[in-house]
Structures are given as structure tokens and as C-alpha cells.
N, C-alpha and C. Protein backbone atom coordinates (compact mmCIF):
# COMPACT_ATOMS: atom_id res chain seq x y z
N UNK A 1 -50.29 40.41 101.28
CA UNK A 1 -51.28 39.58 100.65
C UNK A 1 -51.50 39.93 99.19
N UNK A 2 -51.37 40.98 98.85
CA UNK A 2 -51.69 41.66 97.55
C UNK A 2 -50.66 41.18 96.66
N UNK A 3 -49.66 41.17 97.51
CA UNK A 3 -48.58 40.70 96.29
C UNK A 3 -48.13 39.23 95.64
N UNK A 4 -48.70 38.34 96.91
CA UNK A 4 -48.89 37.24 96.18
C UNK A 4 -49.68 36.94 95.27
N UNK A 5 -50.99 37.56 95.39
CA UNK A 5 -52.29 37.39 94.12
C UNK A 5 -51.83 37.79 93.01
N UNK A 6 -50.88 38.83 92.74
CA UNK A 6 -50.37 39.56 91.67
C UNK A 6 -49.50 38.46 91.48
N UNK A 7 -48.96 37.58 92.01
CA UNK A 7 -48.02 36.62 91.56
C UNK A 7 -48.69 35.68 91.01
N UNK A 8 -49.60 35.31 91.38
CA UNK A 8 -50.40 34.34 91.40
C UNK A 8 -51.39 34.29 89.56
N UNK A 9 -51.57 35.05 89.96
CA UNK A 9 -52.17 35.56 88.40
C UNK A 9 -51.33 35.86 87.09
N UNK A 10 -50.01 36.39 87.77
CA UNK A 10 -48.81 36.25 86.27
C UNK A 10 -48.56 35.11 86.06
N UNK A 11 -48.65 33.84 87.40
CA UNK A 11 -48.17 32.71 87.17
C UNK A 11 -49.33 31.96 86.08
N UNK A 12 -50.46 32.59 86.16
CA UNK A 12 -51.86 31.85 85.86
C UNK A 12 -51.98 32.50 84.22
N UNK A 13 -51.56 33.66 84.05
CA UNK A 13 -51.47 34.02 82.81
C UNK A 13 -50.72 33.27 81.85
N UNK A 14 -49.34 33.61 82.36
CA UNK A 14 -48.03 32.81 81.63
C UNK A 14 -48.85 31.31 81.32
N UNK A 15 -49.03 30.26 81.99
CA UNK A 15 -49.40 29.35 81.92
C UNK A 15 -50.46 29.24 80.99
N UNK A 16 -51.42 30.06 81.38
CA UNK A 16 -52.85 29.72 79.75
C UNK A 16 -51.89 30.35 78.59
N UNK A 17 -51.24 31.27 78.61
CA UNK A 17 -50.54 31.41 77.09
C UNK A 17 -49.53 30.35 76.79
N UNK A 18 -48.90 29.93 77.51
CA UNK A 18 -48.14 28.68 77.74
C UNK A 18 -49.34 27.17 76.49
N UNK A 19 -50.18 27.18 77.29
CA UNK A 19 -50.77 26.49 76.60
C UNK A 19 -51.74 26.62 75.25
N UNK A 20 -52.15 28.14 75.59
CA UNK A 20 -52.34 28.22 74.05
C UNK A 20 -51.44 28.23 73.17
N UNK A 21 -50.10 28.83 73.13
CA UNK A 21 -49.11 28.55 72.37
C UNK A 21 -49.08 27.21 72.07
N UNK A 22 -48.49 26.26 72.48
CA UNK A 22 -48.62 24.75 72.65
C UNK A 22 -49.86 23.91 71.30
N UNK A 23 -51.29 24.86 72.08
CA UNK A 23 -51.94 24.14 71.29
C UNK A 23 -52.14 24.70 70.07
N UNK A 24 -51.73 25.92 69.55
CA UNK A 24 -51.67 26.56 68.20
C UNK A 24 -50.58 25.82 67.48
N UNK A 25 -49.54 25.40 68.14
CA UNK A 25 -48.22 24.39 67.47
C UNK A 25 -48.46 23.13 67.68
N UNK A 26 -49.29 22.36 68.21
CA UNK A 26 -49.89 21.30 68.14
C UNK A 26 -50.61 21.25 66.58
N UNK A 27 -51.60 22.05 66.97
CA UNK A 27 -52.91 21.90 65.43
C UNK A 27 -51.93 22.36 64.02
N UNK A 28 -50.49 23.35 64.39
CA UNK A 28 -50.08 23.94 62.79
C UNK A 28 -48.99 22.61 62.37
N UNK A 29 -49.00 21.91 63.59
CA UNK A 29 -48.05 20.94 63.12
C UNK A 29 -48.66 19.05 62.59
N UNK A 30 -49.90 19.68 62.81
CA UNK A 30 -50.76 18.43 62.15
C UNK A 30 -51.34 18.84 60.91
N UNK A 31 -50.98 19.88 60.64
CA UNK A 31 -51.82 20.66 59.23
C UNK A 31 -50.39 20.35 58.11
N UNK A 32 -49.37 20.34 58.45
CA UNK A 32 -48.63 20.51 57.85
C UNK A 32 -48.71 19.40 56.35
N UNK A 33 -48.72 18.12 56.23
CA UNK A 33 -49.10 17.54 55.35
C UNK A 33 -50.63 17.79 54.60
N UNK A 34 -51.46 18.48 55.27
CA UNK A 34 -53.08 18.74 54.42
C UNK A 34 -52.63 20.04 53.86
N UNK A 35 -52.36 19.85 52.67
CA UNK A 35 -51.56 20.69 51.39
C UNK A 35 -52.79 21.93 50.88
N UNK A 36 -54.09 21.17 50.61
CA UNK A 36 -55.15 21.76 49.92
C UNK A 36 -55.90 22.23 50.88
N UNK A 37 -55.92 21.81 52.23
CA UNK A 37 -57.25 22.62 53.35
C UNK A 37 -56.39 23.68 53.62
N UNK A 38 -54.72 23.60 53.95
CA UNK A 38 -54.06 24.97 54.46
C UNK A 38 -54.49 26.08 53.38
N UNK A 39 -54.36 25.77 52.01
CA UNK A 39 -54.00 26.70 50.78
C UNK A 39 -55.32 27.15 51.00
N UNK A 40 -56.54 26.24 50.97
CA UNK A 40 -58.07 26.69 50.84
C UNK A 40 -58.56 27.92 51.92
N UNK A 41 -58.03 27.73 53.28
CA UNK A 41 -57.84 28.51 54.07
C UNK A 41 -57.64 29.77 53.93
N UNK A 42 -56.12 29.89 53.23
CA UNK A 42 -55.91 30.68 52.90
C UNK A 42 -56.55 31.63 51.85
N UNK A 43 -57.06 30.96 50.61
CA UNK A 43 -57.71 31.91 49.89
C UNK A 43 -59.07 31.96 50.16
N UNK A 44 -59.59 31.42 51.50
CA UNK A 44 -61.00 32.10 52.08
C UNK A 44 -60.55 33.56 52.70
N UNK A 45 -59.47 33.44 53.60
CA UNK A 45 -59.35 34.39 54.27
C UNK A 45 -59.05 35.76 53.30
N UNK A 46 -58.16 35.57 51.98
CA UNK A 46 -57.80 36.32 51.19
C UNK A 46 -59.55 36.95 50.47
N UNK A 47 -60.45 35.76 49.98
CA UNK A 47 -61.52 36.34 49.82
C UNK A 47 -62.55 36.73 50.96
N UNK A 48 -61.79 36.87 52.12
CA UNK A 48 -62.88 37.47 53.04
C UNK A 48 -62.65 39.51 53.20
N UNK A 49 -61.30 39.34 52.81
CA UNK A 49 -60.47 40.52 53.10
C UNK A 49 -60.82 41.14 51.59
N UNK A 50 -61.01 41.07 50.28
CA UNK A 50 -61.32 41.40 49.19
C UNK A 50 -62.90 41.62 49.18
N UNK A 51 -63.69 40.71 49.87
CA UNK A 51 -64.95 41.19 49.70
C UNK A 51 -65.34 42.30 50.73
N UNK A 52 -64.50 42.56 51.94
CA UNK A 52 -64.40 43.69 52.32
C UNK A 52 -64.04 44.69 51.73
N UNK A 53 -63.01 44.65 51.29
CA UNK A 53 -62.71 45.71 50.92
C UNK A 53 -63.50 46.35 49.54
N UNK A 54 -64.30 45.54 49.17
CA UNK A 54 -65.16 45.80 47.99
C UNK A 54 -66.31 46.17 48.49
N UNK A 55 -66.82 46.15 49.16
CA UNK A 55 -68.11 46.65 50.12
C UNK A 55 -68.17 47.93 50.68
N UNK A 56 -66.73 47.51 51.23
CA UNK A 56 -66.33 49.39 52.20
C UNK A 56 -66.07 50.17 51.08
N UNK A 57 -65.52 50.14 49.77
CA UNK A 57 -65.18 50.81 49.10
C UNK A 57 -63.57 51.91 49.55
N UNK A 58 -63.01 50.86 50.58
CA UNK A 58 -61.67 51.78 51.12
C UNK A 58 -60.68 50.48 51.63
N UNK A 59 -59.79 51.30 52.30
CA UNK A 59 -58.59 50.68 52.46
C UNK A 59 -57.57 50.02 51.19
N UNK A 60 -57.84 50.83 50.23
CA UNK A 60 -57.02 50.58 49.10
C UNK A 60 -55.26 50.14 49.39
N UNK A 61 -55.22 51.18 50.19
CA UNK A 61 -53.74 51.09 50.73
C UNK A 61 -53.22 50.03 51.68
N UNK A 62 -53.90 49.17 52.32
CA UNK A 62 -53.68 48.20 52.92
C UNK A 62 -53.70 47.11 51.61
N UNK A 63 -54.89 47.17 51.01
CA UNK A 63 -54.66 45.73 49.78
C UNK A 63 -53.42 45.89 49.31
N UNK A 64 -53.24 47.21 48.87
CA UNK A 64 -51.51 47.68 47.98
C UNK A 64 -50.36 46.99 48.85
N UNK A 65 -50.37 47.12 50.08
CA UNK A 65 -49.21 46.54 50.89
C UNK A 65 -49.51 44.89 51.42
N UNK A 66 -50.87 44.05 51.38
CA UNK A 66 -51.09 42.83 51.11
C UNK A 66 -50.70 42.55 50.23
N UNK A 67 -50.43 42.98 48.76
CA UNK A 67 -50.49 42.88 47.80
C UNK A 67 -48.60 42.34 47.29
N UNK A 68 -48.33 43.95 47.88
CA UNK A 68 -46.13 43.37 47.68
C UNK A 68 -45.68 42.72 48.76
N UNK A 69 -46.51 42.63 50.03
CA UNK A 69 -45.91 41.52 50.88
C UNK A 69 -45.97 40.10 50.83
N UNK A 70 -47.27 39.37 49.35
CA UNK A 70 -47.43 38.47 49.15
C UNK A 70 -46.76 38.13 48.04
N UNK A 71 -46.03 39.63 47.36
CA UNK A 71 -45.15 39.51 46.06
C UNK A 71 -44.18 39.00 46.71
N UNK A 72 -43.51 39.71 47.57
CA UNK A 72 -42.28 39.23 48.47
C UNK A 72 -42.23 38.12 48.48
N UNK A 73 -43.26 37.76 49.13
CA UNK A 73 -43.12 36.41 49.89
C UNK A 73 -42.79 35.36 48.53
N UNK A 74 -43.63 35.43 48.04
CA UNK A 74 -43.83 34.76 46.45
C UNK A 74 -42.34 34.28 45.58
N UNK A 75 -41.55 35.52 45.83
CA UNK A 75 -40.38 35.67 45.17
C UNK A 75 -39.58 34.52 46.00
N UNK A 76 -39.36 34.91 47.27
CA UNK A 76 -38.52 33.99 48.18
C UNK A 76 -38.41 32.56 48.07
N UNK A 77 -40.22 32.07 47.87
CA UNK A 77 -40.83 30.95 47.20
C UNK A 77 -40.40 30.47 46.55
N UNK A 78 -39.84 31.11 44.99
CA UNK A 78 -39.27 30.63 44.08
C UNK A 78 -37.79 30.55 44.08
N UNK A 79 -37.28 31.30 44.78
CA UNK A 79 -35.96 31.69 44.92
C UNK A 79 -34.87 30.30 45.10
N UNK A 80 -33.23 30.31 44.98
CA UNK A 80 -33.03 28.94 45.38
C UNK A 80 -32.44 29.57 46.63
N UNK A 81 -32.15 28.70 48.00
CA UNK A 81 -31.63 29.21 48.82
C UNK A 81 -30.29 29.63 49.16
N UNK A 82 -29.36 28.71 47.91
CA UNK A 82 -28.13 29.19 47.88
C UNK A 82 -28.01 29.74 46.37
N UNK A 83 -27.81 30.88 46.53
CA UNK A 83 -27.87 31.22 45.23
C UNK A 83 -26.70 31.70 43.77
N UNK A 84 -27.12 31.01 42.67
CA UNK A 84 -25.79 30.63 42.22
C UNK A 84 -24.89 31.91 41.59
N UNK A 85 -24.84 33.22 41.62
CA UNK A 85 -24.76 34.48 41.82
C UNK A 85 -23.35 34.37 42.41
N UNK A 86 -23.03 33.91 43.90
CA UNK A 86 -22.86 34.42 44.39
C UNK A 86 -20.84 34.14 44.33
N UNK A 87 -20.87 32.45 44.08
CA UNK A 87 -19.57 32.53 43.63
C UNK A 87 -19.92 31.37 42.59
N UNK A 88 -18.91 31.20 42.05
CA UNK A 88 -18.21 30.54 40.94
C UNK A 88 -17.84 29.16 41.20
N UNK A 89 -17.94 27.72 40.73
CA UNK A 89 -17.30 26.66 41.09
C UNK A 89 -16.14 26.74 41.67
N UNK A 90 -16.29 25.90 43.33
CA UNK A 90 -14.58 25.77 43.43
C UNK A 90 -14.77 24.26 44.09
N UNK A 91 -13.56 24.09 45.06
CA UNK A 91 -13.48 22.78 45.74
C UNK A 91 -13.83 23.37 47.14
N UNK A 92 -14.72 22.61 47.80
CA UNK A 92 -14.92 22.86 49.27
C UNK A 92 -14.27 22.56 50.05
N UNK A 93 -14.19 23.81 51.12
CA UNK A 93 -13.42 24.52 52.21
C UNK A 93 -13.71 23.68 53.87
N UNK A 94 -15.09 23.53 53.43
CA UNK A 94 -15.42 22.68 55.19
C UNK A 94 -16.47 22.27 54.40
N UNK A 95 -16.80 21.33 56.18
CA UNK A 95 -18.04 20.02 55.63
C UNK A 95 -18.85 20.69 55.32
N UNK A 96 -19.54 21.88 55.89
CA UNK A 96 -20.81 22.67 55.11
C UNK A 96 -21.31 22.33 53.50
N UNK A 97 -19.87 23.28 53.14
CA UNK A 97 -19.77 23.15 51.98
C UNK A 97 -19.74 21.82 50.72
N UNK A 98 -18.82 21.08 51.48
CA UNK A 98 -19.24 19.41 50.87
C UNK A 98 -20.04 18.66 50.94
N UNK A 99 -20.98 19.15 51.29
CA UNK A 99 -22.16 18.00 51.51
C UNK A 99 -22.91 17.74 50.34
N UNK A 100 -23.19 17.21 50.24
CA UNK A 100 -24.33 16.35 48.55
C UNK A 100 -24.57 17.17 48.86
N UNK A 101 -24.31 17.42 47.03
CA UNK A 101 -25.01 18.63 46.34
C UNK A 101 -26.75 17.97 46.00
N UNK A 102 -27.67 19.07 46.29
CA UNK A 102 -29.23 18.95 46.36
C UNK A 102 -29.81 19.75 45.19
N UNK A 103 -30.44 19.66 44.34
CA UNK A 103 -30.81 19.96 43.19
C UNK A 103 -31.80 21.24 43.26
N UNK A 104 -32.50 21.60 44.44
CA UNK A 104 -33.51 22.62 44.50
C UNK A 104 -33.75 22.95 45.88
N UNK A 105 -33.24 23.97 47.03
CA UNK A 105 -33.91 23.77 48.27
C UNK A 105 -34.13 25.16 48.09
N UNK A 106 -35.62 25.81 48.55
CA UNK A 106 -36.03 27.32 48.64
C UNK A 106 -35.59 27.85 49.62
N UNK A 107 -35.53 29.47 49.20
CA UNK A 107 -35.38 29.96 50.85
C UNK A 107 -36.46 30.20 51.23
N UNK A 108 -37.87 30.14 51.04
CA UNK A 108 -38.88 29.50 52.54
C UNK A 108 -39.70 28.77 51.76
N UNK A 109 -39.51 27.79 52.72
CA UNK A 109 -40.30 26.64 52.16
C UNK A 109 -41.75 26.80 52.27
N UNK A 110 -42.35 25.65 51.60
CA UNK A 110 -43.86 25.79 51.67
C UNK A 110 -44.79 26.30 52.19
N UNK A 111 -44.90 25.86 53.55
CA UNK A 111 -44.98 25.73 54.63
C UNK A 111 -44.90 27.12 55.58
N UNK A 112 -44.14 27.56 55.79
CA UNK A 112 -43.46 29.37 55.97
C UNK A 112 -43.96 30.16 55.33
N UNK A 113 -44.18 29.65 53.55
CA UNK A 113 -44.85 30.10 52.72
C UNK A 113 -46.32 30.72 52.65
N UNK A 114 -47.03 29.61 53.17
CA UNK A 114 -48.13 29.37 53.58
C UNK A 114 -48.69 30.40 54.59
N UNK A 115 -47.66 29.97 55.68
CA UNK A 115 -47.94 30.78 57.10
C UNK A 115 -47.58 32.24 56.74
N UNK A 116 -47.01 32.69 56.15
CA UNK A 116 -46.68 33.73 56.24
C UNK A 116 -47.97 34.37 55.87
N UNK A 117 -47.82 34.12 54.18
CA UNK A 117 -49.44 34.70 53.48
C UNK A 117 -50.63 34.76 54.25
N UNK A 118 -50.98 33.59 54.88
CA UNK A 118 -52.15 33.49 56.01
C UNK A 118 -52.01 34.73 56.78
N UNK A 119 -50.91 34.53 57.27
CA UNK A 119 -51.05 35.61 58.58
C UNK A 119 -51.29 36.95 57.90
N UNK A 120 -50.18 37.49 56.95
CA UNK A 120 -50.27 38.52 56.41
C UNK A 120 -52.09 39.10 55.58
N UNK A 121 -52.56 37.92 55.15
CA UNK A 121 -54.29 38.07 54.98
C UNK A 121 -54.99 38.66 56.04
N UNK A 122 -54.31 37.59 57.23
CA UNK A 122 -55.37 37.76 58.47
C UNK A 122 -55.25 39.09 59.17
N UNK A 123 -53.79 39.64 59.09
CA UNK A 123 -53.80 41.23 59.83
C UNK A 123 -54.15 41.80 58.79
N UNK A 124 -54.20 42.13 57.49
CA UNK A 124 -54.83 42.34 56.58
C UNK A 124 -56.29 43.31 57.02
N UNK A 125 -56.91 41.84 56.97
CA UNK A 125 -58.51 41.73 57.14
C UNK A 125 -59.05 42.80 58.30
N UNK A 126 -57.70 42.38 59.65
CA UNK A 126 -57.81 42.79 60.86
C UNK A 126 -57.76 44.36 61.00
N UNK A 127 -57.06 44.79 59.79
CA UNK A 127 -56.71 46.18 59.58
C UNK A 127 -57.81 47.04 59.26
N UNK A 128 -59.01 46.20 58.30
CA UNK A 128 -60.05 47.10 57.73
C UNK A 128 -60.86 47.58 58.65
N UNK A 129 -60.74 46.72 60.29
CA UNK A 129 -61.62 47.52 61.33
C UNK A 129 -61.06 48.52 61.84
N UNK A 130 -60.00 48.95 61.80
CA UNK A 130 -59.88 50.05 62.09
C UNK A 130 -59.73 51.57 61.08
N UNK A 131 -60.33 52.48 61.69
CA UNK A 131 -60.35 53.49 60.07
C UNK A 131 -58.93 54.56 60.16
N UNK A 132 -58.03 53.68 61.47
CA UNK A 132 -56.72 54.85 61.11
C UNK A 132 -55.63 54.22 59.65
N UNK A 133 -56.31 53.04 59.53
CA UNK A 133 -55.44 52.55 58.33
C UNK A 133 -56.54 52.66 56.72
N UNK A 134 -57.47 53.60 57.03
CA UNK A 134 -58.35 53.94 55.63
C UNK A 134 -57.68 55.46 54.97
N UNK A 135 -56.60 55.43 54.41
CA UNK A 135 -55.73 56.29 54.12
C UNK A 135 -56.25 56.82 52.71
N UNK A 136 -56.87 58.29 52.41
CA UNK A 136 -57.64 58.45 50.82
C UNK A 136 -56.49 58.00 49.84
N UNK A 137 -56.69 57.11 48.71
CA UNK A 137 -55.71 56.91 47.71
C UNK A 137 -56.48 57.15 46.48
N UNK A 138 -56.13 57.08 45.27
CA UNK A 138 -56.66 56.85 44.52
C UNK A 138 -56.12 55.81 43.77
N UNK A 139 -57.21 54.77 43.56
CA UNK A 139 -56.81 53.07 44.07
C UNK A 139 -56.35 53.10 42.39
N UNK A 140 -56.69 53.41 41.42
CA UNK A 140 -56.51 53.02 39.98
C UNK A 140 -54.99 52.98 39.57
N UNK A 141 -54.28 54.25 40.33
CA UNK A 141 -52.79 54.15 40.21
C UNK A 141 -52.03 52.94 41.48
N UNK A 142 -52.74 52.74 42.04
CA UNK A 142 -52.07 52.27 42.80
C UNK A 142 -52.23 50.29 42.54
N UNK A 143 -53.13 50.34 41.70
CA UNK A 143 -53.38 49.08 41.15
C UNK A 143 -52.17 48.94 39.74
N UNK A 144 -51.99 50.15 38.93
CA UNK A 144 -51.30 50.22 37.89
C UNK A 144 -49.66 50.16 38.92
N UNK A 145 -49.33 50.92 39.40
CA UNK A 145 -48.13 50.51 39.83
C UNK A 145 -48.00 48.97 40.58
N UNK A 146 -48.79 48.87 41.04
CA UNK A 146 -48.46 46.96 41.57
C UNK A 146 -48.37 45.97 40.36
N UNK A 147 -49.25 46.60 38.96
CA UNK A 147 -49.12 45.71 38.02
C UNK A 147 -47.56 45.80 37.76
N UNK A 148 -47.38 46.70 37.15
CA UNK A 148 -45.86 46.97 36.52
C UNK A 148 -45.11 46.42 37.54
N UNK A 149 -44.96 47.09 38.58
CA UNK A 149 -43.78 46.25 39.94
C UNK A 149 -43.87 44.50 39.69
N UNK A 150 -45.08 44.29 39.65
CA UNK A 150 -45.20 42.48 39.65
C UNK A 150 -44.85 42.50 38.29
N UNK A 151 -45.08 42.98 37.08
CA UNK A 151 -44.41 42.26 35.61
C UNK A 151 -43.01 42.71 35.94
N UNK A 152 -42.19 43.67 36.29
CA UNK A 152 -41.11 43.88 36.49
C UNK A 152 -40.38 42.71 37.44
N UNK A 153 -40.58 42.72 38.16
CA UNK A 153 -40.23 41.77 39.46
C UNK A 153 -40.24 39.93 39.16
N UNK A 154 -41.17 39.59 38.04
CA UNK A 154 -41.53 38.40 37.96
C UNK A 154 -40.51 38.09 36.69
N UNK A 155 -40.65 39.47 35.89
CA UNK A 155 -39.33 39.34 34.88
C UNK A 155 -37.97 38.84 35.00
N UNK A 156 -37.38 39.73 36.34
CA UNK A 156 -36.32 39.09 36.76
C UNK A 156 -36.42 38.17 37.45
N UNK A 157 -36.88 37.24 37.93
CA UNK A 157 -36.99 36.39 38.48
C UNK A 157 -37.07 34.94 37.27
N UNK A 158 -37.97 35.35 36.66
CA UNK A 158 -38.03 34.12 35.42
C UNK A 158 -36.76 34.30 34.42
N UNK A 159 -36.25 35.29 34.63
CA UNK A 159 -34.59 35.32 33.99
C UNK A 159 -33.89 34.87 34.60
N UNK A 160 -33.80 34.79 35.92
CA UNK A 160 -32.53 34.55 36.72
C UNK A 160 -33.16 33.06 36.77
N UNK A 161 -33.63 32.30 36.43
CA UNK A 161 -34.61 31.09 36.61
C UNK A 161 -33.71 30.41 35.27
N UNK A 162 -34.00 31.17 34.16
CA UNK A 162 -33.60 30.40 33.09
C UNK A 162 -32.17 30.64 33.04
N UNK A 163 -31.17 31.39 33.64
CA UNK A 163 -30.26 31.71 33.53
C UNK A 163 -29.64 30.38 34.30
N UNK A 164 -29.78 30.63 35.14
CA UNK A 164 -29.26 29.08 36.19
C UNK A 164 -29.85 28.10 35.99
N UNK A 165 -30.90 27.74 34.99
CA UNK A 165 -31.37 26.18 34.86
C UNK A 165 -31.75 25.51 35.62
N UNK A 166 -32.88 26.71 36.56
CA UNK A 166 -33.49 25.88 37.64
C UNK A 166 -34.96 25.87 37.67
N UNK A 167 -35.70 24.92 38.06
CA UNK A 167 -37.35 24.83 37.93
C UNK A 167 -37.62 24.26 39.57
N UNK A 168 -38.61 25.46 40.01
CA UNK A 168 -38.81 25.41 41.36
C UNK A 168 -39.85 24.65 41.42
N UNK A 169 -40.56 24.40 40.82
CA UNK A 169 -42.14 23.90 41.35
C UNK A 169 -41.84 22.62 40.55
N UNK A 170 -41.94 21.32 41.14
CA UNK A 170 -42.54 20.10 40.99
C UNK A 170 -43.57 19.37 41.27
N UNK A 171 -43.73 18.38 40.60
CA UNK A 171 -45.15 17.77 40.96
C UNK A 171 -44.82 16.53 41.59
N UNK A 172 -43.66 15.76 41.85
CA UNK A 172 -43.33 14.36 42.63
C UNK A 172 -42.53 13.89 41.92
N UNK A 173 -42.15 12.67 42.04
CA UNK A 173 -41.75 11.69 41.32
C UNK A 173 -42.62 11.60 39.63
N UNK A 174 -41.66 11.32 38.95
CA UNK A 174 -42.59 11.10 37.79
C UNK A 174 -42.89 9.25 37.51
N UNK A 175 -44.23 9.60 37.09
CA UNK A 175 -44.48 8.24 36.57
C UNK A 175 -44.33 7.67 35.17
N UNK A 176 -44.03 6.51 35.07
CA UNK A 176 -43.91 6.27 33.48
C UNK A 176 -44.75 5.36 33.52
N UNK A 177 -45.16 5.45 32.15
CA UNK A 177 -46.46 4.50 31.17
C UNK A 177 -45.47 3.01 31.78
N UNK A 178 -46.34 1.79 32.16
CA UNK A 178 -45.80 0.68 32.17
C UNK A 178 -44.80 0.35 32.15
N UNK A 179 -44.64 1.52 34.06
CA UNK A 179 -43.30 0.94 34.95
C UNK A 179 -43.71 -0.52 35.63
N UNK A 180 -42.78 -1.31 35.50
CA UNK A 180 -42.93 -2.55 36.57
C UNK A 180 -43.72 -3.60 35.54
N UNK A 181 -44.09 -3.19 34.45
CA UNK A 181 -44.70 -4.44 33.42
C UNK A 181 -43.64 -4.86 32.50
N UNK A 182 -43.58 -5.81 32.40
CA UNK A 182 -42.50 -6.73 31.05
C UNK A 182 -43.02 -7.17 30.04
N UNK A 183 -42.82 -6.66 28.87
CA UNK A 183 -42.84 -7.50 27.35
C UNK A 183 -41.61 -7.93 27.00
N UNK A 184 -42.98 -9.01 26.45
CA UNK A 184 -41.47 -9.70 25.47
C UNK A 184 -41.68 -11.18 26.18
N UNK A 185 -40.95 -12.18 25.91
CA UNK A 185 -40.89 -13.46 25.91
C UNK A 185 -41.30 -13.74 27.27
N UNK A 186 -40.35 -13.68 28.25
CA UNK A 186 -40.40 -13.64 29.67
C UNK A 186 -41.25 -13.21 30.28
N UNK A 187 -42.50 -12.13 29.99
CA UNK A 187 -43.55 -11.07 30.66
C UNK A 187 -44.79 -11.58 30.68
């Protein structure tokens, strides 16, 4: 008898995570076009985790590693996904390779982008309750080395940017002053 209940209950577990999974990819997959509530989100949660950590007066060392995992991420952001480094013009080998050429695709997109940072905020935040991750630092160097790493890091990146003649961030389609209006005789 015992061992069916024990079945019974893995079956009952699996299933509510079953569905919470489900409904966490339900709601992230209706968010996906609301551009400004995801981002807003995100920098609540980022200022929930900063005004902690400004209160407690600790966990320096967790912001420091929020800090290059959102550099990371950041970089990838901008990054192109095939990157032109790697060889030299030739003629393509298989269909992979021949397919319309695409002017800008990242290696993580928005979206990934997004999620990632979120999450990385949210264990973040999750970290300051516990005090095995309140490690003594002394936060002033450790703010000075993230500066330099990020001007270093952003350096090469905006070189290798202008080097290949690529601009990651757009704003849409562009509009022009009096598309679709006619002057002149006919208008």
C-alpha cells in the first residue's frame, strides 16, 4: 500500500511542475512583444537588489559578479553571431552557408537578453538573504576594477564594431519626411 501512495504523489508532483512549467512559458511567451514592461521589470528588480544592498551595507561581492555577468551578457548583445574574424570571403560549400546573406543577427537575442539579466538580478537579490555569500571586500577597489574591466572590454568591442562596419542597435524601419505624398503637377 505504501508504495503506491509514493507513486501516487511523484505522479502528483511531476504533474503540478508539469504545469507550472507550462504556465511560466505560457505568460514569458506573451511578454515577448511588451518590449518596455519586460525591460521595466527588469530594472525594478535591479533597483530592488541595489537598494538592498545599500541598506545592508554588504554583499559587495555579489553586486561585483551581477555586475560582469550583465557585462557578459551585454557584450554577446552586441556581438554579431557569425563573426567576421573568423574567415575571409570565399564561395559557399553547402546550403548553410549560401543562404541570403542577413545584415545583423546577434548571438542572443533580445529576448535571452532580457531573460538572462532578469534572472541573473533575481538570484542576485536572492543571494543577499543569505549571509554565506556576505564575503568582507573592500567594495572601493572592487568598484575601480569593474570600471576599468568595463572601459577595457567596451573598448574592444566598439573597435571590433567599427572595424567590421557593423551597427547593432536599430530603431525600425526608417521614415522619410513625405513618403507617399506627390508634388508637382500630378499631386
Amino acid at each position: 500500500m505504501m508504495e503506491g501512495s509514493d507513486q501516487e504523489e511523484a505522479s502528483s508532483l511531476e504533474t503540478t511542475a508539469a504545469n507550472l512549467k507550462r504556465a511560466v512559458q505560457y505568460w514569458l511567451d506573451k511578454s515577448t512583444i511588451h518590449i518596455f514592461p519586460r525591460w521595466a521589470l527588469f530594472v525594478f528588480v535591479l533597483f530592488v537588489f541595489f537598494l538592498r544592498i545599500y541598506l545592508i551595507q554588504g554583499y559587495f561581492i555579489v553586486a561585483y559578479g551581477l555586475g560582469i555577468f550583465l557585462l557578459n551578457n551585454f557584450i554577446a548583445f552586441l556581438s554579431p553571431l557569425e563573426d567576421p574574424n573568423d574567415d575571409g570571403p570565399g564561395l559557399p560549400s553547402s546550403a548553410k552557408e549560401g543562404k541570403e546573406f542577413r545584415p545583423f543577427a546577434r548571438r542572443l537575442p533580445e529576448f535571452k537578453f532580457w531573460m538572462a539579466c532578469t534572472r541573473g538580478a533575481a538570484t542576485s537579490l536572492v543571494m543577499t538573504f543569505f549571509s554565506v555569500f556576505d564575503v568582507p571586500v573592500f567594495w572601493p577597489i572592487l568598484l575601480m576594477y569593474f570600471g576599468v574591466f568595463f572601459f577595457m572590454t567596451m573598448k574592444r568591442q566598439i573597435a571590433h564594431m567599427y572595424k567590421h562596419k557593423y551597427v547593432p542597435i536599430s530603431f525600425g524601419k526608417h521614415k522619410y519626411k513625405d513618403a507617399g505624398v506627390e508634388h508637382g503637377e500630378y499631386g
